[in-house]
Every structure is written in structure tokens, then in C-alpha cells.
C-alpha atoms as a PDB file:
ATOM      1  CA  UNK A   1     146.224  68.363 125.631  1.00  0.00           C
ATOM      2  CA  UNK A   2     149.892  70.042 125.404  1.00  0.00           C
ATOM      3  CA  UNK A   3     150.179  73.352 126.062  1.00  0.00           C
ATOM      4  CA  UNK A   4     152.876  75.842 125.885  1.00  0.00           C
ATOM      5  CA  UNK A   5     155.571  75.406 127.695  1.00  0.00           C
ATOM      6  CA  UNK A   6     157.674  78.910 126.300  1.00  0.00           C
ATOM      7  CA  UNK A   7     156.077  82.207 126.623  1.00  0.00           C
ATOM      8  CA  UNK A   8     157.861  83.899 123.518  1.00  0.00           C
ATOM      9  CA  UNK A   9     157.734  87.531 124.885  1.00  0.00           C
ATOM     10  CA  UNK A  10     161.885  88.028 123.286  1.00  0.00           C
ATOM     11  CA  UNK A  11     159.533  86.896 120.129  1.00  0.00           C
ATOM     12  CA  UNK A  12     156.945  89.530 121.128  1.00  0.00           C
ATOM     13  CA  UNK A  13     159.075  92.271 121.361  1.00  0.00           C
ATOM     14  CA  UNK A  14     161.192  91.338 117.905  1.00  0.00           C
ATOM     15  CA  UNK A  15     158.181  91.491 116.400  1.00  0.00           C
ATOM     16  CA  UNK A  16     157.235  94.680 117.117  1.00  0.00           C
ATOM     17  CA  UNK A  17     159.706  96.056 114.315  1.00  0.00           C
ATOM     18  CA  UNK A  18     156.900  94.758 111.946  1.00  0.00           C
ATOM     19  CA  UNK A  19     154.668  97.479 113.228  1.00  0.00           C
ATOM     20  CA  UNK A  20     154.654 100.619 112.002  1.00  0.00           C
ATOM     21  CA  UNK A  21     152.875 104.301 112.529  1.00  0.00           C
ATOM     22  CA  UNK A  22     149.052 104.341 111.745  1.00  0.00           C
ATOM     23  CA  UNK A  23     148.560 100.865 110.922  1.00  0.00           C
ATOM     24  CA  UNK A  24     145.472  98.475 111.393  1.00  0.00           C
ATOM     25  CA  UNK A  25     146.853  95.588 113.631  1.00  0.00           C
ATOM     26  CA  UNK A  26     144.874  92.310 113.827  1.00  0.00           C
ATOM     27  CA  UNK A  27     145.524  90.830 117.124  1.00  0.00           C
ATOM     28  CA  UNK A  28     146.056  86.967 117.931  1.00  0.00           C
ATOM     29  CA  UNK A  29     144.460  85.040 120.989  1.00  0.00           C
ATOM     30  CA  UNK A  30     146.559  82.463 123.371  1.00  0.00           C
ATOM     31  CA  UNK A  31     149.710  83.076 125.194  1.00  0.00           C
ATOM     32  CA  UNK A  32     151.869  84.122 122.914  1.00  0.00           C
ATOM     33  CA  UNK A  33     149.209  86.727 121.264  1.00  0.00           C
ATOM     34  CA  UNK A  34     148.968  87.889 124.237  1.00  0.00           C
ATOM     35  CA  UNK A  35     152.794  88.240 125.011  1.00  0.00           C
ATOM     36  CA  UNK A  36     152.576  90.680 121.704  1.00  0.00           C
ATOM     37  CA  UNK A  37     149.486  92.734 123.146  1.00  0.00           C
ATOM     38  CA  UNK A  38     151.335  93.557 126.429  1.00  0.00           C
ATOM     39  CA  UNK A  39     154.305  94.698 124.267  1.00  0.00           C
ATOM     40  CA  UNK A  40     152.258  96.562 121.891  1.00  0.00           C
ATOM     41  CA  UNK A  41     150.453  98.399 124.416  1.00  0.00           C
ATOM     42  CA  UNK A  42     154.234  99.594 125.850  1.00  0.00           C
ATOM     43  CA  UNK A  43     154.364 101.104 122.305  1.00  0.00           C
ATOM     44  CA  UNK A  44     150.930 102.727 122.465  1.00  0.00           C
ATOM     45  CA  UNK A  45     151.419 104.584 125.560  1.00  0.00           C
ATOM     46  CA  UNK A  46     154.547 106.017 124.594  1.00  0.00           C
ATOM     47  CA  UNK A  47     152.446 107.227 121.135  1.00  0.00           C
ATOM     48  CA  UNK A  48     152.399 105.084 118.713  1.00  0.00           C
ATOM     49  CA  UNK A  49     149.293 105.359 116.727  1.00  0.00           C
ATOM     50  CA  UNK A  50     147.614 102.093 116.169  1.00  0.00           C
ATOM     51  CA  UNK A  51     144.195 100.387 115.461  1.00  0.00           C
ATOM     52  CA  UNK A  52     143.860  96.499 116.652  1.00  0.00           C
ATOM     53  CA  UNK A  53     140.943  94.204 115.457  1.00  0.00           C
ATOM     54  CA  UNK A  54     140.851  91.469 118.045  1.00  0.00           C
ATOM     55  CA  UNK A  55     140.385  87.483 117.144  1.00  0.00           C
ATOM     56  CA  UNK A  56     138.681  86.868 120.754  1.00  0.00           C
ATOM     57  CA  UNK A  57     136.617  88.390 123.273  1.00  0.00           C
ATOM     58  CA  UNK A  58     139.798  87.720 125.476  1.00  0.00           C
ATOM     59  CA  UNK A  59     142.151  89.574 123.291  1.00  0.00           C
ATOM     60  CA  UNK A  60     139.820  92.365 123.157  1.00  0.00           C
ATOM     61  CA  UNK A  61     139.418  92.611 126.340  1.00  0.00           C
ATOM     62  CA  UNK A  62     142.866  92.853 127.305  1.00  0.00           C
ATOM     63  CA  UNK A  63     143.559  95.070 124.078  1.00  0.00           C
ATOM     64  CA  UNK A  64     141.338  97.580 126.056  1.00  0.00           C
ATOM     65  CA  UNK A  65     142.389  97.050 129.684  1.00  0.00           C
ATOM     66  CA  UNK A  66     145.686  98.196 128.573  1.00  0.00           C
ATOM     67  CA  UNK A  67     145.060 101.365 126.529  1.00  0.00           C
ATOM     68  CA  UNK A  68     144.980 100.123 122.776  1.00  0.00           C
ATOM     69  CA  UNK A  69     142.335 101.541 120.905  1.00  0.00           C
ATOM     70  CA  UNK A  70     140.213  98.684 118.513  1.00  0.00           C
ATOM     71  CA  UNK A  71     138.228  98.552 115.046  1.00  0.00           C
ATOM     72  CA  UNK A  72     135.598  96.026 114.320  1.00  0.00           C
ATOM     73  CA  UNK A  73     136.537  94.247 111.184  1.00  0.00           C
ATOM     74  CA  UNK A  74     132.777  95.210 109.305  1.00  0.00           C
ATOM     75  CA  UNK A  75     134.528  99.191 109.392  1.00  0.00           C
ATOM     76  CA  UNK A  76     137.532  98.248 107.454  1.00  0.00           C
ATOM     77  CA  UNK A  77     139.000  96.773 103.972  1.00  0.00           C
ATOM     78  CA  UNK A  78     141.760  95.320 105.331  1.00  0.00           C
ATOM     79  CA  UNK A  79     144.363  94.582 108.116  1.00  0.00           C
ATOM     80  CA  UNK A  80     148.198  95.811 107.675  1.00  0.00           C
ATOM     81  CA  UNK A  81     149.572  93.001 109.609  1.00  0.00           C
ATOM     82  CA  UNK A  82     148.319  90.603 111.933  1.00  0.00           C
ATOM     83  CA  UNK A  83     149.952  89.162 114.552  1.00  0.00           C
ATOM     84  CA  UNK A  84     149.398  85.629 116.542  1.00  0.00           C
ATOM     85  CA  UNK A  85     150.712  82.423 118.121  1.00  0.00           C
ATOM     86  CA  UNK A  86     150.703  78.954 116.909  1.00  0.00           C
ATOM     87  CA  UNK A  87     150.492  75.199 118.548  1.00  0.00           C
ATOM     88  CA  UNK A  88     152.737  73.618 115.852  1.00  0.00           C
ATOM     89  CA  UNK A  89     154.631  74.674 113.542  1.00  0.00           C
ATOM     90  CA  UNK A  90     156.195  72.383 110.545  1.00  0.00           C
ATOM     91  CA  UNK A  91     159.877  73.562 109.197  1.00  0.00           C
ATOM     92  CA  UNK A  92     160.591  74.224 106.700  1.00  0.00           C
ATOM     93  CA  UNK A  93     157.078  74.097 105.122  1.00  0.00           C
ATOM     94  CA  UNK A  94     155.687  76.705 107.999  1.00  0.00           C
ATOM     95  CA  UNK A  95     152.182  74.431 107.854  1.00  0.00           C
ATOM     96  CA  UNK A  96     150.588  74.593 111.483  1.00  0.00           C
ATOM     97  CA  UNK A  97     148.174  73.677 114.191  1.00  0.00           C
ATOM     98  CA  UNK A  98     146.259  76.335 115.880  1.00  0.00           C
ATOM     99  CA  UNK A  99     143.267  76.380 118.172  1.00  0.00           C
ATOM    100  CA  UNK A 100     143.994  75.111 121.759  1.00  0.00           C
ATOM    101  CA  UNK A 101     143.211  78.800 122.742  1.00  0.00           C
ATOM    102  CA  UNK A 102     140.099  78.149 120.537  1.00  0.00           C
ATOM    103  CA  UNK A 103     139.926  80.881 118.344  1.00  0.00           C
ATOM    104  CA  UNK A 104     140.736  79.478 115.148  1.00  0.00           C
ATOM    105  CA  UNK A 105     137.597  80.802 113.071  1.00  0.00           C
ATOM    106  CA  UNK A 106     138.781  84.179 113.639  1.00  0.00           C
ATOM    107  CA  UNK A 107     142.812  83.626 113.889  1.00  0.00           C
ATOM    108  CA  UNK A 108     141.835  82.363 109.916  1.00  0.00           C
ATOM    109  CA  UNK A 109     139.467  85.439 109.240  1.00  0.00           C
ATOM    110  CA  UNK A 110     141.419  87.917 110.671  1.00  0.00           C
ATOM    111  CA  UNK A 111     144.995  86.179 109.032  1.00  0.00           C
ATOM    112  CA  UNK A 112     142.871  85.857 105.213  1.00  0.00           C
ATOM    113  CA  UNK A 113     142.239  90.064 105.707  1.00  0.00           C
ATOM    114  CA  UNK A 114     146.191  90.508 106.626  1.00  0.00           C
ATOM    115  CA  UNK A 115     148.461  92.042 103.786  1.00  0.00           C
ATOM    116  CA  UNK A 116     151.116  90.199 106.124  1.00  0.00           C
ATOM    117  CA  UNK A 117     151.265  87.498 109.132  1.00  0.00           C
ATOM    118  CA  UNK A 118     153.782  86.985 111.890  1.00  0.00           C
ATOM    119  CA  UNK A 119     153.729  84.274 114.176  1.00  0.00           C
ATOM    120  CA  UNK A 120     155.292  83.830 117.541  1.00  0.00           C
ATOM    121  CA  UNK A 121     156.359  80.435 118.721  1.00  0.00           C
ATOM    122  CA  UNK A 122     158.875  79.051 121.413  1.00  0.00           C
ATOM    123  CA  UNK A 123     161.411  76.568 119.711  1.00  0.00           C
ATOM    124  CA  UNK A 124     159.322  74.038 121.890  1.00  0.00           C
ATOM    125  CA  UNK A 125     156.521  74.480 118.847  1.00  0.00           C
ATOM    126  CA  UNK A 126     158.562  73.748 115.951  1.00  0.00           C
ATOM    127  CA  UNK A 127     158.388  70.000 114.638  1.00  0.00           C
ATOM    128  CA  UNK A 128     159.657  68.337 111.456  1.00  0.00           C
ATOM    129  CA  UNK A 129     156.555  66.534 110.622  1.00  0.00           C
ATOM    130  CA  UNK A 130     153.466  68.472 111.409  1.00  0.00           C
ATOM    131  CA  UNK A 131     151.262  66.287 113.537  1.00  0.00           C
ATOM    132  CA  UNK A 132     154.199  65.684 116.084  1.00  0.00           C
ATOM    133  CA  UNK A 133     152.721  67.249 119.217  1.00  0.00           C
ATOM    134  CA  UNK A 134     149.574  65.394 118.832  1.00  0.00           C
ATOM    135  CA  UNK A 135     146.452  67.209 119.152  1.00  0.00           C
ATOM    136  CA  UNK A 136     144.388  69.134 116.314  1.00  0.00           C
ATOM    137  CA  UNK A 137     141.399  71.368 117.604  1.00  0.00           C
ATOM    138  CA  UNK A 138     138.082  71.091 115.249  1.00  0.00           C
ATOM    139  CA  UNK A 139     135.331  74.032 115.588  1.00  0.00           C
ATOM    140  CA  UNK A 140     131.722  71.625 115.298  1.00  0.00           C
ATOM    141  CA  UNK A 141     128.051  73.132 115.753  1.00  0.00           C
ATOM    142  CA  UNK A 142     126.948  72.067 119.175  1.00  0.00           C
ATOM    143  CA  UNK A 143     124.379  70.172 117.560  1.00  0.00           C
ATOM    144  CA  UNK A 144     126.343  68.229 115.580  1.00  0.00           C
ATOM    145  CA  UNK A 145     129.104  67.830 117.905  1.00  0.00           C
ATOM    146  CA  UNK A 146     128.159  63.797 118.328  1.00  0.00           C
ATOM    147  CA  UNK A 147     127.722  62.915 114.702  1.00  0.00           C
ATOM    148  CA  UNK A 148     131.259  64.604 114.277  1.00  0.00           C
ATOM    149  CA  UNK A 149     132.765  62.948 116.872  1.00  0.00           C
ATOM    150  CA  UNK A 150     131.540  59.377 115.317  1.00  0.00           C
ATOM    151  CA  UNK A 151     132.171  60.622 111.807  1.00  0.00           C
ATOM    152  CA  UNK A 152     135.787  61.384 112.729  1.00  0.00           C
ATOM    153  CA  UNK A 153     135.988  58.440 114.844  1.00  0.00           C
ATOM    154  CA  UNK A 154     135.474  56.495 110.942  1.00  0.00           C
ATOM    155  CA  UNK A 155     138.673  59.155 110.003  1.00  0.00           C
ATOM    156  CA  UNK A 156     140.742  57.511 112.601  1.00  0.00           C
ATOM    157  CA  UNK A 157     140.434  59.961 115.055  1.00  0.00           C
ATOM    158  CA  UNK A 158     139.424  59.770 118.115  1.00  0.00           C
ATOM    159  CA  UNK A 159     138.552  62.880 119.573  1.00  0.00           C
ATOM    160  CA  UNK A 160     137.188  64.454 123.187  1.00  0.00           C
ATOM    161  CA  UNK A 161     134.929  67.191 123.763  1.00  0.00           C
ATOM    162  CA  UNK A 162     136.821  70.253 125.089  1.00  0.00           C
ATOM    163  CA  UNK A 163     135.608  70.980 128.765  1.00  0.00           C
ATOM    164  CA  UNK A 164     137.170  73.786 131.069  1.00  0.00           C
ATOM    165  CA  UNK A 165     137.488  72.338 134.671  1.00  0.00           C
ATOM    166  CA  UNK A 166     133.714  70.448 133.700  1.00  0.00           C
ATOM    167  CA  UNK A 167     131.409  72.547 131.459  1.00  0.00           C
ATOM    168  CA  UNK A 168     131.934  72.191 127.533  1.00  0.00           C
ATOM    169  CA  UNK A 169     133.513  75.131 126.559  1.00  0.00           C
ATOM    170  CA  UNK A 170     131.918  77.500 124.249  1.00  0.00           C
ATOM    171  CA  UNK A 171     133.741  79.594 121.489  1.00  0.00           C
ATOM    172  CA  UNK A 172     132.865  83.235 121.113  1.00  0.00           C
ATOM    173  CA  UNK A 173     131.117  81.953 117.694  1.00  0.00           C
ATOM    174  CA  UNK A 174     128.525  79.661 120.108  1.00  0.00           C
ATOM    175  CA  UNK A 175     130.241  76.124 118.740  1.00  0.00           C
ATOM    176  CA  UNK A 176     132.136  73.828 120.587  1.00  0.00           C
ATOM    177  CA  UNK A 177     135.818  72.564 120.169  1.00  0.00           C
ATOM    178  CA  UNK A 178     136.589  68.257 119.495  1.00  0.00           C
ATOM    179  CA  UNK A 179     140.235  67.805 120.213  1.00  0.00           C
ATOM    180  CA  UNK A 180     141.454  65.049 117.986  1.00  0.00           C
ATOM    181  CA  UNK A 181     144.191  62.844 119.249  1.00  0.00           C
ATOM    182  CA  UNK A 182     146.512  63.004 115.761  1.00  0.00           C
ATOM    183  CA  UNK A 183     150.229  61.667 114.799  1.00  0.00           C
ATOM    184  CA  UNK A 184     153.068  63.272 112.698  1.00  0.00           C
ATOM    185  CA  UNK A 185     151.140  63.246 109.370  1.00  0.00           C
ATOM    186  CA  UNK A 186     152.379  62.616 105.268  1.00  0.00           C
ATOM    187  CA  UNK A 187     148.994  64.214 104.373  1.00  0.00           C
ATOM    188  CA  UNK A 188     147.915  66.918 106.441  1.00  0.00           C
ATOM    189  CA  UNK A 189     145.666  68.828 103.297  1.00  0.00           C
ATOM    190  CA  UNK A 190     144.256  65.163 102.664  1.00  0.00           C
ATOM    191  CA  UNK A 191     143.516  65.124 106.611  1.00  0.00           C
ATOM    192  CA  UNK A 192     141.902  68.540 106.511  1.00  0.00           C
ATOM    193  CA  UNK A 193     139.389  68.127 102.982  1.00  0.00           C
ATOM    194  CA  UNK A 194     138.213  64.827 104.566  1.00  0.00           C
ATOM    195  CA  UNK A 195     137.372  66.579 108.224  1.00  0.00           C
ATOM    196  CA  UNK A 196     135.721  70.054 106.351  1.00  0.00           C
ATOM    197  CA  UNK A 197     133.769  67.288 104.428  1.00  0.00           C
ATOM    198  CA  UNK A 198     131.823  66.532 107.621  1.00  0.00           C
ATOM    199  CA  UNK A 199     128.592  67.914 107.983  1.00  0.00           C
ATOM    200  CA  UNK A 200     128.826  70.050 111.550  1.00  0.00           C
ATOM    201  CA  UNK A 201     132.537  70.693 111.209  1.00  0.00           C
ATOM    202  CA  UNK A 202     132.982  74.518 111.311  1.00  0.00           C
ATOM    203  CA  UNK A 203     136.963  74.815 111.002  1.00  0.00           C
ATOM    204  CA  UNK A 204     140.026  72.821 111.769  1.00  0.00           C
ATOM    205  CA  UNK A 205     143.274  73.776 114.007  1.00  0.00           C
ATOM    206  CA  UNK A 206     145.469  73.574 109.989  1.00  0.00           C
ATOM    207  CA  UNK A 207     146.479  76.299 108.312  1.00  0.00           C
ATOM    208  CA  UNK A 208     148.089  74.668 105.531  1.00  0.00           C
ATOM    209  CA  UNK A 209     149.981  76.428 102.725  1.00  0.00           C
ATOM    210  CA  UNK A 210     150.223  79.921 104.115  1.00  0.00           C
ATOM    211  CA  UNK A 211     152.944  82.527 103.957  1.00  0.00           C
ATOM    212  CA  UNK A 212     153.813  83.654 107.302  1.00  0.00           C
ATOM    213  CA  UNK A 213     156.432  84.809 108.811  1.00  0.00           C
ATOM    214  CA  UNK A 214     157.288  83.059 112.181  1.00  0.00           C
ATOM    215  CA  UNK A 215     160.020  84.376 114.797  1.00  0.00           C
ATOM    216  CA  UNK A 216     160.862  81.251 116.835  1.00  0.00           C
ATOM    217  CA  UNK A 217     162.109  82.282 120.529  1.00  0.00           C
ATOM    218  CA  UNK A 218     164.982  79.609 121.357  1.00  0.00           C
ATOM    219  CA  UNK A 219     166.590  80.778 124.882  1.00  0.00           C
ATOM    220  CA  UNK A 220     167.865  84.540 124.463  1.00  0.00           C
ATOM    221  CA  UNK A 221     167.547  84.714 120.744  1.00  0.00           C
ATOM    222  CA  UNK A 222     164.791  85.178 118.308  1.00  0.00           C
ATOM    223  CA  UNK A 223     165.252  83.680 114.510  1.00  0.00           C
ATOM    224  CA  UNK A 224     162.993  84.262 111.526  1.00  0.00           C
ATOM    225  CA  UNK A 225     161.412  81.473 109.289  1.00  0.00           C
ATOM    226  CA  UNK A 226     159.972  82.278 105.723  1.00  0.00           C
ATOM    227  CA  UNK A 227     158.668  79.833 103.646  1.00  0.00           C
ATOM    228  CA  UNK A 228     160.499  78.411 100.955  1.00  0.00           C
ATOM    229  CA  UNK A 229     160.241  79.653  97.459  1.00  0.00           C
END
């Protein structure tokens, strides 16, 4: 699989003029997420007054190793702004991959409760055709993670089970991860019906038609994407 390449902390840091005083913060998971949590928690400790609601056991555990206080989602209506990283993202449409740090379900949860949604990214992420850096993360039951595999193989994709250094990794929902070797794509929502069709399939890595707003790091400076329209 790619990784990143770019740690966007210039990103990070421009995006903490999003945050304001007494807001609920939903909190990303990867590198770049946590890039923004390390920057955050500068804020914090010179008293800003924050709540986060973490996507990951690993966010949340940093979240509280450096000093920011956290809500579980359950005690709230809704997030102020969330905050995250991304493994593609398509300009000028904004459509992306997401999931090599395996946290999709809840990057989508936490990103649907959002009033707003910044992304981080390195210019390294940004692709015309989304697709282009090659891999797309699905979320399967464990025991359906064969049948998926074969049932995307009939998709055209051919797909590995994710392991970490030999044992299948495990997502903090219990499920396992099939990374799907994929191409720049004309029909990414036609990709992503025909994969949620399959029986077992828990999420995909696209988040498709979404309004973010994504602060590209490229070298020392930091611009801002909307979508169009």
C-alpha cells in the first residue's frame, strides 16, 4: 500500500484558525489527524477550552496523553467541526479515499455529525482522477471477509487482507480491512453502490460528494480547496 509521504503539520497548524472557544471538536485518525492533535493540544494548554470526540482508540489515546479533554459521541447532538486526513484527494471535485489508517466507519460517523469538515493533506495526496494512487480500503465482517474478497474479485478487484507485520488487523469496530488494488476511476459512486451491495461489506475508503474544506500543505505554504458550486 502507499502511504504518506508529507506530514502536513504547516496544514495542522493553519487549520487551527477553524477552531474556536468552547467548541466540540471531532478528531481524525492517521498521520495527519494526528499532526492536528499535537497542535491542538499546544492550544489547550495555553487555555483554550475544547471538547474532542475521537474516531479511534489511537486518537483517543493520544487526545488524552496530551491534556485534551474528550466527549463520547452518545452525550452530544452534534460536533462543531471535525477535523481529519485523507489518502486521496480528487481536485477540483474534493471526492476522496480514506482508510489506510483504518478508521473509516468512524472518520464517516464522526464527519456526518460535523456542522463543518477540514481536511489535511500534503500536495503528494491530491490527484486529478480519483483512483490515481491505487488502493481503496473496504471495512468487511470477519466472517464474510472471503465471500467479499471473491465477490469483489467478480467487481474487478482484486484485493488483500490487511495484516500488520503478520496478524490480520482488527478495527476498533471488530471487522477487518480488504485493500483493493484500484485505477484512476470515471465512476467512483458506480464503484462504491456496487461494493456496499455486497453482503459483509461494512464501509468503503470513498467519501464521495461531500463538502469539505481541505488545506493542501505544498512545501512552506498551505492553500485552501472548496468545492465547486
Amino acid at each position: 500500500m502507499k502511504r504518506d509521504s508529507i506530514t502536513p503539520e504547516l496544514a495542522a497548524a493553519r487549520a487551527l484558525d477553524f477552531v474556536s472557544e468552547g467548541q466540540i471538536v471531532g478528531l481524525g485518525s492517521g498521520r495527519a489527524a494526528g499532526a492536528f492533535v499535537r497542535a491542538l493540544a499546544e492550544r489547550v494548554r495555553a487555555g483554550l477550552h475544547i471538547r474532542g470526540v475521537p474516531t479511534s482508540g489511537r486518537t483517543a489515546s493520544l487526545a488524552t496523553e496530551l491534556g485534551i479533554p474528550l466527549v463520547d459521541l452518545d452525550s452530544i447532538e452534534s460536533i462543531d467541526i471535525a477535523f481529519d486526513g485523507a489518502d486521496e484527494v480528487a481536485e477540483p471535485t474534493l471526492d476522496m479515499v480514506k482508510g489506510l489508517g483504518g478508521a473509516m466507519l468512524r472518520e464517516r460517523v464522526v464527519a456526518a455529525a460535523a456542522k463543518q469538515w477540514v481536511i489535511l493533506v500534503g500536495v503528494d495526496k491530491v490527484s486529478p482522477v480519483l483512483g490515481t494512487r491505487g488502493v481503496l480500503p473496504v471495512e468487511v465482517v470477519p466472517f464474510a471477509a472471503t465471500f467479499c474478497r471473491r465477490r469483489l474479485a467478480d467487481l474487478g478487484l482484486q484485493s488483500e487482507l490487511r495484516r500488520a507485520n503478520g496478524p490480520i488487523v482488527v478495527t476498533d469496530n471488530g471487522n477487518n480491512i480488504l485493500d483493493c488494488q484500484i485505477g484512476p476511476l470515471t465512476d467512483p459512486a458506480g464503484m462504491n453502490h456496487s461494493i456496499r451491495a455486497i453482503p459483509g461489506v461494512v464501509e468503503t475508503g470513498f467519501f464521495l460528494a461531500m463538502n469539505p474544506i481541505v488545506l493542501v500543505q505544498d512545501g512552506e505554504s498551505v492553500r485552501e480547496l472548496r468545492r465547486p458550486g
